[in-house]
Protein backbone atom coordinates (compact mmCIF):
# COMPACT_ATOMS: atom_id res chain seq x y z
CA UNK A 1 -37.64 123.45 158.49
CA UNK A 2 -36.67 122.38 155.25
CA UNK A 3 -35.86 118.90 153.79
CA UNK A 4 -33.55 118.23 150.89
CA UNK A 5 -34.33 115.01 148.52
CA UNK A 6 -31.44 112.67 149.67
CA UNK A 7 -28.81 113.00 146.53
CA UNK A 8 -28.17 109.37 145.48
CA UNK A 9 -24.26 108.62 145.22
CA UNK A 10 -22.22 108.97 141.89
CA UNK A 11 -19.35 107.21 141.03
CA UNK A 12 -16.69 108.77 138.55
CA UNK A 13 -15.84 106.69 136.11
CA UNK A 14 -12.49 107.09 133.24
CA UNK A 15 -12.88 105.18 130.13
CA UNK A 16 -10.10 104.12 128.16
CA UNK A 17 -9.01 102.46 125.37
CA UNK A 18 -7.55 102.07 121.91
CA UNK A 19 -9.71 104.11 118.70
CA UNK A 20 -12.50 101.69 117.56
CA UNK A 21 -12.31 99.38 120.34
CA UNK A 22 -15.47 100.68 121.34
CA UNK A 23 -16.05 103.07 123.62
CA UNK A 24 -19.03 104.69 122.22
CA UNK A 25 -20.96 102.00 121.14
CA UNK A 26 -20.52 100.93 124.75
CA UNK A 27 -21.93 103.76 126.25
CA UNK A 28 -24.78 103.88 123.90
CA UNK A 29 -25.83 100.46 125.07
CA UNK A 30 -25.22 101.32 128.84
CA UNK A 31 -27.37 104.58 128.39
CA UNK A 32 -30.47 102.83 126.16
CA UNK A 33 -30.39 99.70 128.62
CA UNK A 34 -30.85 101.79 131.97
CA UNK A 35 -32.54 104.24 130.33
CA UNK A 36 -30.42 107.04 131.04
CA UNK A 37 -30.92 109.13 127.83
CA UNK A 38 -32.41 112.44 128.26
CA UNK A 39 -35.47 113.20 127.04
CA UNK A 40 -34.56 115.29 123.71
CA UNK A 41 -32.06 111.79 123.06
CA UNK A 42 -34.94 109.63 123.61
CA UNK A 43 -37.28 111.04 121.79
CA UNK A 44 -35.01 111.47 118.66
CA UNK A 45 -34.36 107.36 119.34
CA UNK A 46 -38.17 106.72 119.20
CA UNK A 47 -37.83 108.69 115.71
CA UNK A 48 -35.36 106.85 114.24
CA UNK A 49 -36.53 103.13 115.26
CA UNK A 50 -39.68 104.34 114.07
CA UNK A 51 -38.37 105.35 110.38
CA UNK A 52 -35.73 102.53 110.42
CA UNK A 53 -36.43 99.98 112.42
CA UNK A 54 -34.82 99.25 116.38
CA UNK A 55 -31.76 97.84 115.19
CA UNK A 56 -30.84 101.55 113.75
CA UNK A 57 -31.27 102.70 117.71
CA UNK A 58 -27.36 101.79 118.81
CA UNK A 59 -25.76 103.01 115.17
CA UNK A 60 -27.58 106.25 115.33
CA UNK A 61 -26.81 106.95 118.97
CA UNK A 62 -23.33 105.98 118.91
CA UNK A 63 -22.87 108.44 115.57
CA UNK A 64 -24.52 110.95 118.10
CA UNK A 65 -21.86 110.71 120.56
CA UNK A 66 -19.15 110.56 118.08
CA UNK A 67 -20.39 113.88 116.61
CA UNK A 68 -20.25 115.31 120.11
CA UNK A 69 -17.11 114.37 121.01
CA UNK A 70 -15.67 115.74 117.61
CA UNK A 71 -17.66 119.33 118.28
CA UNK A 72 -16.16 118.80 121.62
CA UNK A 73 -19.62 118.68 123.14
CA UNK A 74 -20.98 116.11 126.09
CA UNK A 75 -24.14 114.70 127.21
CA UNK A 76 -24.16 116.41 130.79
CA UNK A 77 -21.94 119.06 129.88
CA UNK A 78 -18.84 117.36 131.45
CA UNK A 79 -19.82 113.57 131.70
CA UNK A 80 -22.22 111.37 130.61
CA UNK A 81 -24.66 110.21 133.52
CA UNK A 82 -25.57 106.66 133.57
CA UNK A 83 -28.47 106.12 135.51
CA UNK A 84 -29.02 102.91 137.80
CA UNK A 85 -31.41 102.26 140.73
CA UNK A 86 -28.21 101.51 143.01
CA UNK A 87 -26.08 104.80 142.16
CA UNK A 88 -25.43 106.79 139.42
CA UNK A 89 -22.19 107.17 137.30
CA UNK A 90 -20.28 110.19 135.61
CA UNK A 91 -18.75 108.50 132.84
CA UNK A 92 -15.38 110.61 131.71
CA UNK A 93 -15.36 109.66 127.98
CA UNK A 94 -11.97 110.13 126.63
CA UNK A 95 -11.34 109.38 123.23
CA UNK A 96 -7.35 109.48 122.90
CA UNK A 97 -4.56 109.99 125.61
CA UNK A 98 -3.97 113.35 125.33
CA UNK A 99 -7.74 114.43 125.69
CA UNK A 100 -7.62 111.49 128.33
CA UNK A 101 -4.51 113.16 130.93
CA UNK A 102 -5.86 116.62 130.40
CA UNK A 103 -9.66 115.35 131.24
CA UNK A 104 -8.12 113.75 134.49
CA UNK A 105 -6.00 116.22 135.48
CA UNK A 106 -8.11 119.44 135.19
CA UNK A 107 -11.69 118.11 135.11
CA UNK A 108 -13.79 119.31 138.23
CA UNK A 109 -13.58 115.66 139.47
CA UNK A 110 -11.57 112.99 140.11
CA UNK A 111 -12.35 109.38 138.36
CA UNK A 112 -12.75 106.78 141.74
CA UNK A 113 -12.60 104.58 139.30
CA UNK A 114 -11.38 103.54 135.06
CA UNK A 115 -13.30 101.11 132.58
CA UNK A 116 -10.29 99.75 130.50
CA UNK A 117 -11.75 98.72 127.07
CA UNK A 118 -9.81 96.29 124.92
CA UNK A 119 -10.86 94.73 121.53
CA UNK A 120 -10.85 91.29 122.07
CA UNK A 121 -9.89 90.74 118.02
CA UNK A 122 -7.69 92.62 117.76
CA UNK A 123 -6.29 92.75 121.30
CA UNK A 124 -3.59 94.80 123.03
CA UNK A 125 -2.56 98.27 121.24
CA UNK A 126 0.30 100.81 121.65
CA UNK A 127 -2.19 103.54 123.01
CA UNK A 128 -3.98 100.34 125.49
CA UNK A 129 -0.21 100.38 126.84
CA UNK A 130 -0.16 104.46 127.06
CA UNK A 131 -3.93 104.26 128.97
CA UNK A 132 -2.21 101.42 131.41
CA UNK A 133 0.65 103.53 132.18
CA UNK A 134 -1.62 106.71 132.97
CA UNK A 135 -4.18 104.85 135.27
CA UNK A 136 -1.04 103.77 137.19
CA UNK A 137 0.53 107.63 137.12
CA UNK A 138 -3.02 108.68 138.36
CA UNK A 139 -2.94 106.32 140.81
CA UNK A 140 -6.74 104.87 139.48
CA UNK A 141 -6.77 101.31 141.90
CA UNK A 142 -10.40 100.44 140.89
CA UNK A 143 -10.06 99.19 137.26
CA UNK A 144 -12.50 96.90 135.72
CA UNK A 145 -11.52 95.52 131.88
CA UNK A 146 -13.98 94.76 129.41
CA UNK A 147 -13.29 92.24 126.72
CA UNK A 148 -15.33 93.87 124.11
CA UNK A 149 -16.59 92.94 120.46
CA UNK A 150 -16.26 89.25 121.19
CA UNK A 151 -18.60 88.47 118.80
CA UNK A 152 -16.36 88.98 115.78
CA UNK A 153 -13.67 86.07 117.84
CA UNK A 154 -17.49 83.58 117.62
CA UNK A 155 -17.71 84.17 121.85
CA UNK A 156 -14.91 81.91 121.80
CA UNK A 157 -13.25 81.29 125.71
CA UNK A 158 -9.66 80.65 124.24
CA UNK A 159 -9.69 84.38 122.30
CA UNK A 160 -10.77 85.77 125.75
CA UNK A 161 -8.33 84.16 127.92
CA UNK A 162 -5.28 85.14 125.33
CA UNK A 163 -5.80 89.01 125.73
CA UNK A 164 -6.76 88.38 129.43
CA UNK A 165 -3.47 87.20 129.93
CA UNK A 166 -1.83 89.72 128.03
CA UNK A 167 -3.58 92.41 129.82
CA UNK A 168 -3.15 91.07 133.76
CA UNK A 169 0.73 90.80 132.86
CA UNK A 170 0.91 94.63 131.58
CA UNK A 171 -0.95 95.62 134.81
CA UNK A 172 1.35 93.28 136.95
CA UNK A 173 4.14 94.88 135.36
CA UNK A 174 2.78 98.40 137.02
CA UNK A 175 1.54 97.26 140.16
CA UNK A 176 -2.01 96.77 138.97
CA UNK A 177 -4.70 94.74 138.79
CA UNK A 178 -8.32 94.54 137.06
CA UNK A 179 -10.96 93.69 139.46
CA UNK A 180 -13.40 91.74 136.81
CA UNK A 181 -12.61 91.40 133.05
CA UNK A 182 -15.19 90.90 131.60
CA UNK A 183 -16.30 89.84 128.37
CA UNK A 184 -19.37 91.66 126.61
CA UNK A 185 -20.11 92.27 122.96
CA UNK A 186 -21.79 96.31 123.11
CA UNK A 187 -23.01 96.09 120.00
CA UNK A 188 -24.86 92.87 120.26
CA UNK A 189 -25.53 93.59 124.62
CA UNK A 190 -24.01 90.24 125.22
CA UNK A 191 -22.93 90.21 129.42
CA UNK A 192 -23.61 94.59 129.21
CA UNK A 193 -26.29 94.61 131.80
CA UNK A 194 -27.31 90.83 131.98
CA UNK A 195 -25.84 87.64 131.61
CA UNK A 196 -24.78 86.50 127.95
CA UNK A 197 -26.12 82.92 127.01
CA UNK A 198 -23.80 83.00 124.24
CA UNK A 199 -20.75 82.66 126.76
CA UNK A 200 -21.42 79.76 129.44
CA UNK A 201 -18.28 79.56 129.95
CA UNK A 202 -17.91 82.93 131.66
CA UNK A 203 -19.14 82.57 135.14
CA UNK A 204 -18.23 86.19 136.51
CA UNK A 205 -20.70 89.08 136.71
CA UNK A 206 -21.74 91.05 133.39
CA UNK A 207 -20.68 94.76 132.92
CA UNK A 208 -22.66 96.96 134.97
CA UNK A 209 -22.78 94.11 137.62
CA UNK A 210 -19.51 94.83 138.18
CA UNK A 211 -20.01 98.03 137.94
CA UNK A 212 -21.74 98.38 141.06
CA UNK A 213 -19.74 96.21 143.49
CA UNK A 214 -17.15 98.57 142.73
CA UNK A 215 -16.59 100.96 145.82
CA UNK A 216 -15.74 104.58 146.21
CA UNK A 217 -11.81 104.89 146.95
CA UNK A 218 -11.75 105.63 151.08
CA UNK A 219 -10.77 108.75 152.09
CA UNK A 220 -8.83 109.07 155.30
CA UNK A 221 -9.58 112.16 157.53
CA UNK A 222 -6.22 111.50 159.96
CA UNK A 223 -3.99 113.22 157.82
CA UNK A 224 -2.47 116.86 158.31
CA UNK A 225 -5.00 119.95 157.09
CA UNK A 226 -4.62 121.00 153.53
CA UNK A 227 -7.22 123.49 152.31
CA UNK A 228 -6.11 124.64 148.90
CA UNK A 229 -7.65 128.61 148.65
CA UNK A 230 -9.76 128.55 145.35
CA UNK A 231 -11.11 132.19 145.68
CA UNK A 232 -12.53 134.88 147.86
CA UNK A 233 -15.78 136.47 147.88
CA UNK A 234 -17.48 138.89 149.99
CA UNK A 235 -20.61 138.93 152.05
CA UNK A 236 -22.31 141.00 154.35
CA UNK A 237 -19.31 142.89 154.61
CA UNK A 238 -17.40 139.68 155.37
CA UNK A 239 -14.60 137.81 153.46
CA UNK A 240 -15.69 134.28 152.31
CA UNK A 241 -12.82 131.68 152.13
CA UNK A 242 -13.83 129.10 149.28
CA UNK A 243 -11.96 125.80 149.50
CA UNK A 244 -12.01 122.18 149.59
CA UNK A 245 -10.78 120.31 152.18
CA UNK A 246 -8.13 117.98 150.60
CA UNK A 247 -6.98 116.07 153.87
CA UNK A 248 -7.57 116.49 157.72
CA UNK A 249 -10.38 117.58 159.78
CA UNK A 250 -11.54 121.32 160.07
CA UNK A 251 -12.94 122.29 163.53
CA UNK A 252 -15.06 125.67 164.34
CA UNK A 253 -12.84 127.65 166.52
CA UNK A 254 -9.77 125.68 165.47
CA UNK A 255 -6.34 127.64 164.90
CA UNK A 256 -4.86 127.61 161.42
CA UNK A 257 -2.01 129.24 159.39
CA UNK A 258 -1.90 130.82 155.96
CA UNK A 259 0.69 129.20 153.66
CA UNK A 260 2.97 131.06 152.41
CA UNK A 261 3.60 133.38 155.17
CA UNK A 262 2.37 130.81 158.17
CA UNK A 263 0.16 133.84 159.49
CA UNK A 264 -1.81 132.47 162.40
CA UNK A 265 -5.68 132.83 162.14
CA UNK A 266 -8.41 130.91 163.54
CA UNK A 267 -11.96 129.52 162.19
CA UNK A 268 -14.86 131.21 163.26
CA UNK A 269 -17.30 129.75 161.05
CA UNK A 270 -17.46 127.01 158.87
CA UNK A 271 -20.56 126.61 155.94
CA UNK A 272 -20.84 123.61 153.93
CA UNK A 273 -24.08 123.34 151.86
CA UNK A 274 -26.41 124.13 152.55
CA UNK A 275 -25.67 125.60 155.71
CA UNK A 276 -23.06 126.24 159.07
CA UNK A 277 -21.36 122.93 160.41
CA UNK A 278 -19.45 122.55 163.39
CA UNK A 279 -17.05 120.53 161.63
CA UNK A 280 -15.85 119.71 158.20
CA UNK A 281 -14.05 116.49 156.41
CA UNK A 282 -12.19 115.91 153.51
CA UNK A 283 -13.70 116.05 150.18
CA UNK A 284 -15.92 118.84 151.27
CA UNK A 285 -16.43 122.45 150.12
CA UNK A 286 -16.29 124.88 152.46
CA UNK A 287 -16.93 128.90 152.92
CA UNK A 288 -14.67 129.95 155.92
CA UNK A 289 -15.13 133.38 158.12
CA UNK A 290 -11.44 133.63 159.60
CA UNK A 291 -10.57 135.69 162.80
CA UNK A 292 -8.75 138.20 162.44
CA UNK A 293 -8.89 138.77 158.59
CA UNK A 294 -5.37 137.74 157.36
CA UNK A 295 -4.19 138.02 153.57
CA UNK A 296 -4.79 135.61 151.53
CA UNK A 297 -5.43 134.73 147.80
CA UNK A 298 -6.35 132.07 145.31
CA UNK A 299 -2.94 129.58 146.34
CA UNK A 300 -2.82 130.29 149.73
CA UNK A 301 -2.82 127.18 151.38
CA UNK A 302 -5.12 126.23 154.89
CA UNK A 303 -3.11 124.29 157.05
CA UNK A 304 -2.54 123.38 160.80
CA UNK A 305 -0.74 124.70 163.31
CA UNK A 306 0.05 121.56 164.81
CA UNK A 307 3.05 120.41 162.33
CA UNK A 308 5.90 122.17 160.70
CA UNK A 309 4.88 123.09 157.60
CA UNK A 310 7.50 123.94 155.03
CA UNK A 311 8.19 124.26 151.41
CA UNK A 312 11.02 122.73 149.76
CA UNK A 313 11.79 124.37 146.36
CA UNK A 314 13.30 120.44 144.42
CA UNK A 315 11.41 118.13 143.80
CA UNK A 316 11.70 114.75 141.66
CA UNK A 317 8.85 114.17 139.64
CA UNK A 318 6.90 111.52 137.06
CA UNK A 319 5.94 113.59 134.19
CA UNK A 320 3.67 112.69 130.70
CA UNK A 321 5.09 114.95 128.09
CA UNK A 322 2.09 116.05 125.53
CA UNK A 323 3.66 118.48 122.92
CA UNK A 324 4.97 118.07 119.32
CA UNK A 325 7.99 120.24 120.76
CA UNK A 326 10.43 117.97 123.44
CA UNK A 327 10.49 119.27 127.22
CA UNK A 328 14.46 120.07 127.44
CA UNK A 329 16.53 119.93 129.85
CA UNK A 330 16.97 123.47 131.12
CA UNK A 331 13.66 124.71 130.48
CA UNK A 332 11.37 126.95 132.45
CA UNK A 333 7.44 126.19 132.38
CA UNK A 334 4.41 127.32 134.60
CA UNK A 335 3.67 124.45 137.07
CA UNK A 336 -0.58 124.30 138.83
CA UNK A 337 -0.62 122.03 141.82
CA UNK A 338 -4.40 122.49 143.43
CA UNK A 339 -5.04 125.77 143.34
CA UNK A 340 -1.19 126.76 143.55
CA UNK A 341 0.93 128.60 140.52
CA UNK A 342 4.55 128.67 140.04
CA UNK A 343 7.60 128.72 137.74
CA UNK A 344 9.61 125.76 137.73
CA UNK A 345 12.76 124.66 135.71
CA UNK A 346 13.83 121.01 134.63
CA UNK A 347 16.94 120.85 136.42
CA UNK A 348 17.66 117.16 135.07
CA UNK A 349 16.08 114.69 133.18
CA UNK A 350 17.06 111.18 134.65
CA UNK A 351 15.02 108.95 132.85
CA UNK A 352 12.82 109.01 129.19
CA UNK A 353 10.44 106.09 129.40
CA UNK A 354 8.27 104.93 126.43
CA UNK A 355 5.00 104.27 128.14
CA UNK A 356 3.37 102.22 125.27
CA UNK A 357 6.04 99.61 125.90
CA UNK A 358 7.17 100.49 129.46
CA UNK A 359 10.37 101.13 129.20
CA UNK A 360 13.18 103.22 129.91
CA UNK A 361 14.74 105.01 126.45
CA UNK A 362 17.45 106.77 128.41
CA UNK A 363 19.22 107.44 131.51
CA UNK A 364 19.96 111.32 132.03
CA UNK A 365 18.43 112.41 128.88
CA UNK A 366 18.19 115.83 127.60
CA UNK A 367 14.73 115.91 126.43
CA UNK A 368 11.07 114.37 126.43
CA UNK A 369 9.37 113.65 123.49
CA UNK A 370 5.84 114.05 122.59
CA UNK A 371 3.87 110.93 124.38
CA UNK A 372 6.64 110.04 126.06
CA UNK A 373 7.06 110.06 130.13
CA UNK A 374 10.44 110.56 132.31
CA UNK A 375 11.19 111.08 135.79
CA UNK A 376 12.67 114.86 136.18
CA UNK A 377 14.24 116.81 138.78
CA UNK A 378 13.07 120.32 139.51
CA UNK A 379 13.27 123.45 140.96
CA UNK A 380 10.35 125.82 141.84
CA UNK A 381 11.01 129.62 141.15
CA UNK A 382 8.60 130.66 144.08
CA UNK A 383 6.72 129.10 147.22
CA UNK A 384 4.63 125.75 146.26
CA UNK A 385 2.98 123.54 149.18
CA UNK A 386 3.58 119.83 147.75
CA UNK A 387 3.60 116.96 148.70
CA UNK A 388 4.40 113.14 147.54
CA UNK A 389 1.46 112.07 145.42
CA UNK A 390 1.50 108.52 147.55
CA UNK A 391 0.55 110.58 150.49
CA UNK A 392 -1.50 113.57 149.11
CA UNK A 393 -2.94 112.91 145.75
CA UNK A 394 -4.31 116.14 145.54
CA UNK A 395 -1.04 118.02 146.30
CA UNK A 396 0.97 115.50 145.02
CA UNK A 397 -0.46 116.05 141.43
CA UNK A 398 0.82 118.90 138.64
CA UNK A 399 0.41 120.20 135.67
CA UNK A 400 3.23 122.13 133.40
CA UNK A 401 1.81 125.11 131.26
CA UNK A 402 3.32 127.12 128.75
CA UNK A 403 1.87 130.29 127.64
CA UNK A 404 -1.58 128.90 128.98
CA UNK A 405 -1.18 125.64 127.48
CA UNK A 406 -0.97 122.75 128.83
CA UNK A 407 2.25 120.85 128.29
CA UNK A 408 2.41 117.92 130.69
CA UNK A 409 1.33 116.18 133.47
CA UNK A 410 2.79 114.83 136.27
CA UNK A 411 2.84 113.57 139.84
CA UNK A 412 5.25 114.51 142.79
CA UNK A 413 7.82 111.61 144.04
CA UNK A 414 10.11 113.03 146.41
CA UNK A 415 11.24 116.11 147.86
CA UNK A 416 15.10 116.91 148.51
CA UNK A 417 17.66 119.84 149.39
CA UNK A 418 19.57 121.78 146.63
CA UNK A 419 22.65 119.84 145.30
């Protein structure tokens, strides 16, 4: 029999935040204080304080990840792992909002949580508004705030509580809410991973303190089954369904239907690394032997064959418009949901919104502007299996391409008949 070493939990982290309020120098101080560099990083650290002195360490690493991020390189390959004795955490570095939605939206994971970064000088900025309103789009509940460089504000309470207020009434204004703000100083690594005695006054937890009470978002497994196809792959003369389970429960022996199409099938086997399972749950990636053999391809959906499953072809979206050229009114674009792809045209545009200042620009506008979000109406040029992002974030989330670009963003808000 063989044993695997018990995989400790990781926690996805987003970080956002204005250019310069500093996200880099933050991680650098996370990664030297737990020790998380690896070993090539370290041992070009031990170098450098060596030659220069230890204060050099944070400078030189944080020019490290800048240089990175500009080559379009990461520690990690996708994330930069932050070690801790608890858990471990992915932290999604992204440097503007652009880089930020596309990270979110077609990354291999989804944040569980976002570390909001706000210069406590020089407070609230346009793009701090523009990372608000996407945490809200994604639907990101777990948000922690950190108060940062308040050593150039002399650790002074008052400066904290001004942008503290400033920032709680943007996220009320959205339906959100920080769990901790917290003030810290990166470059100094006052209240990063231990209490600051410079600020007395602050009697919450320090950074990666409240880090770790945060807690994984909980997934429910009493929803309807939604296996998104991602590809096929044959084995021992056998086709291999490879999916992930995005809601519901998936039972050996249990009947299912192919979407589109609703061919009936059932499960005859179900592996999950690193081996066959009786049963699966959401989140999980499975390899699925179906009986008979029934077409299917990369889109096909998994569902059950309990409910009535059925497409509707209009949908009314939120959309984050990310091109130079405006979305019109009118317009045809590629739309991904999961693993699904599908023309779709913007039928109507009802409302332009600004998100840096969260408000609405227009009613029943023609266009979208670059940075700018809207709620659309549209129609899907072939079958699509969505659903309302409040009840299926996975199929409730899009993306709009154009000639295998990405355009835009958005998530689903209602489904309705043809007008």
């Amino acid at each position: 029999m063989f044993f695997r070493k018990k995989i400790k939990e990781i926690l996805h982290i987003a970080l956002a935040g204005h250019v310069d309020h500093g996200k880099s120098t933050l991680i650098g101080r996370l990664l030297i204080e737990t020790d998380s560099l690896p070993a090539d990083k370290r041992a070009e650290l031990k170098k450098v304080s060596r030659e220069f002195g230890p204060e050099t360490e944070l400078a030189f690493l944080t020019d490290q990840l800048k240089e990175e991020r500009q080559r379009n390189i990461t520690i990690d390959t996708s994330e930069i792992i932050l070690k801790t004795r608890q858990r471990d955490y992915g932290l999604i570095d992204n440097p503007g909002h652009v880089e930020f939605i596309k990270n979110m939206l077609t990354g291999s994971s989804r944040a569980d949580a976002a570390l909001l970064i706000i210069d406590a000088q020089e407070g609230i900025k346009d793009q701090t508004f523009r990372h608000v309103y996407l945490l809200k789009f994604l639907d990101i509940q777990n948000l922690i705030v950190a108060l940062n460089k308040m050593d150039l504000v002399q650790y002074d309470k008052t400066a904290y509580h001004k942008v503290s207020r400033e920032i709680t009434t943007a996220l009320e204004g959205l339906g959100l809410e920080a769990l901790h703000l917290v003030p810290i100083s990166a470059r100094g690594g006052d209240n990063v991973t231990r209490p600051s005695q410079a600020m007395p006054w602050y009697q919450g937890p320090c950074l990666l303190k409240a880090l770790q009470d945060l807690k994984p978002p909980a997934r429910t497994k009493a929803r309807q089954l939604r296996i998104p196809v991602q590809d096929i792959i044959q084995q021992d003369g056998k086709n291999l369904i490879l999916g992930r389970i995005v809601s519901g429960i998936l039972k050996q022996g249990q009947k299912v239907r192919i979407f589109p199409g609703l061919q009936e099938t059932h499960v005859s086997e179900i592996h999950v690394y690193p081996g066959q399972k009786h049963e699966a749950l959401p989140a999980e990636n499975v390899a699925l032997i179906l009986t008979p053999d029934v077409y299917l391809q990369r889109g096909s959906v998994i569902v059950g064959t309990e409910e009535n499953v059925q497409a509707t072809d209009r949908l009314t979206g939120s959309i984050f418009w990310m091109n130079p050229r405006p979305l019109k009114k009118g317009a045809t674009l590629n739309l991904r949901c999961a693993t699904q792809n599908v023309q779709v045209r913007i039928d109507s545009i009802r409302q332009r919104i600004d998100p840096a200042r969260l408000q609405i620009l227009e009613e029943d506008s023609d266009e979208i502007s670059n940075n700018q979000a809207g709620i659309v109406v549209l129609s899907t040029l072939g079958p699509c299996l969505t659903e309302c992002h409040t009840d299926s974030p996975d199929l409730g989330r899009f993306i709009l391409e154009l000639d295998h670009h990405i355009q835009g963003a958005g998530i689903i808000l209602g489904h309705h008949e043809n007008e």
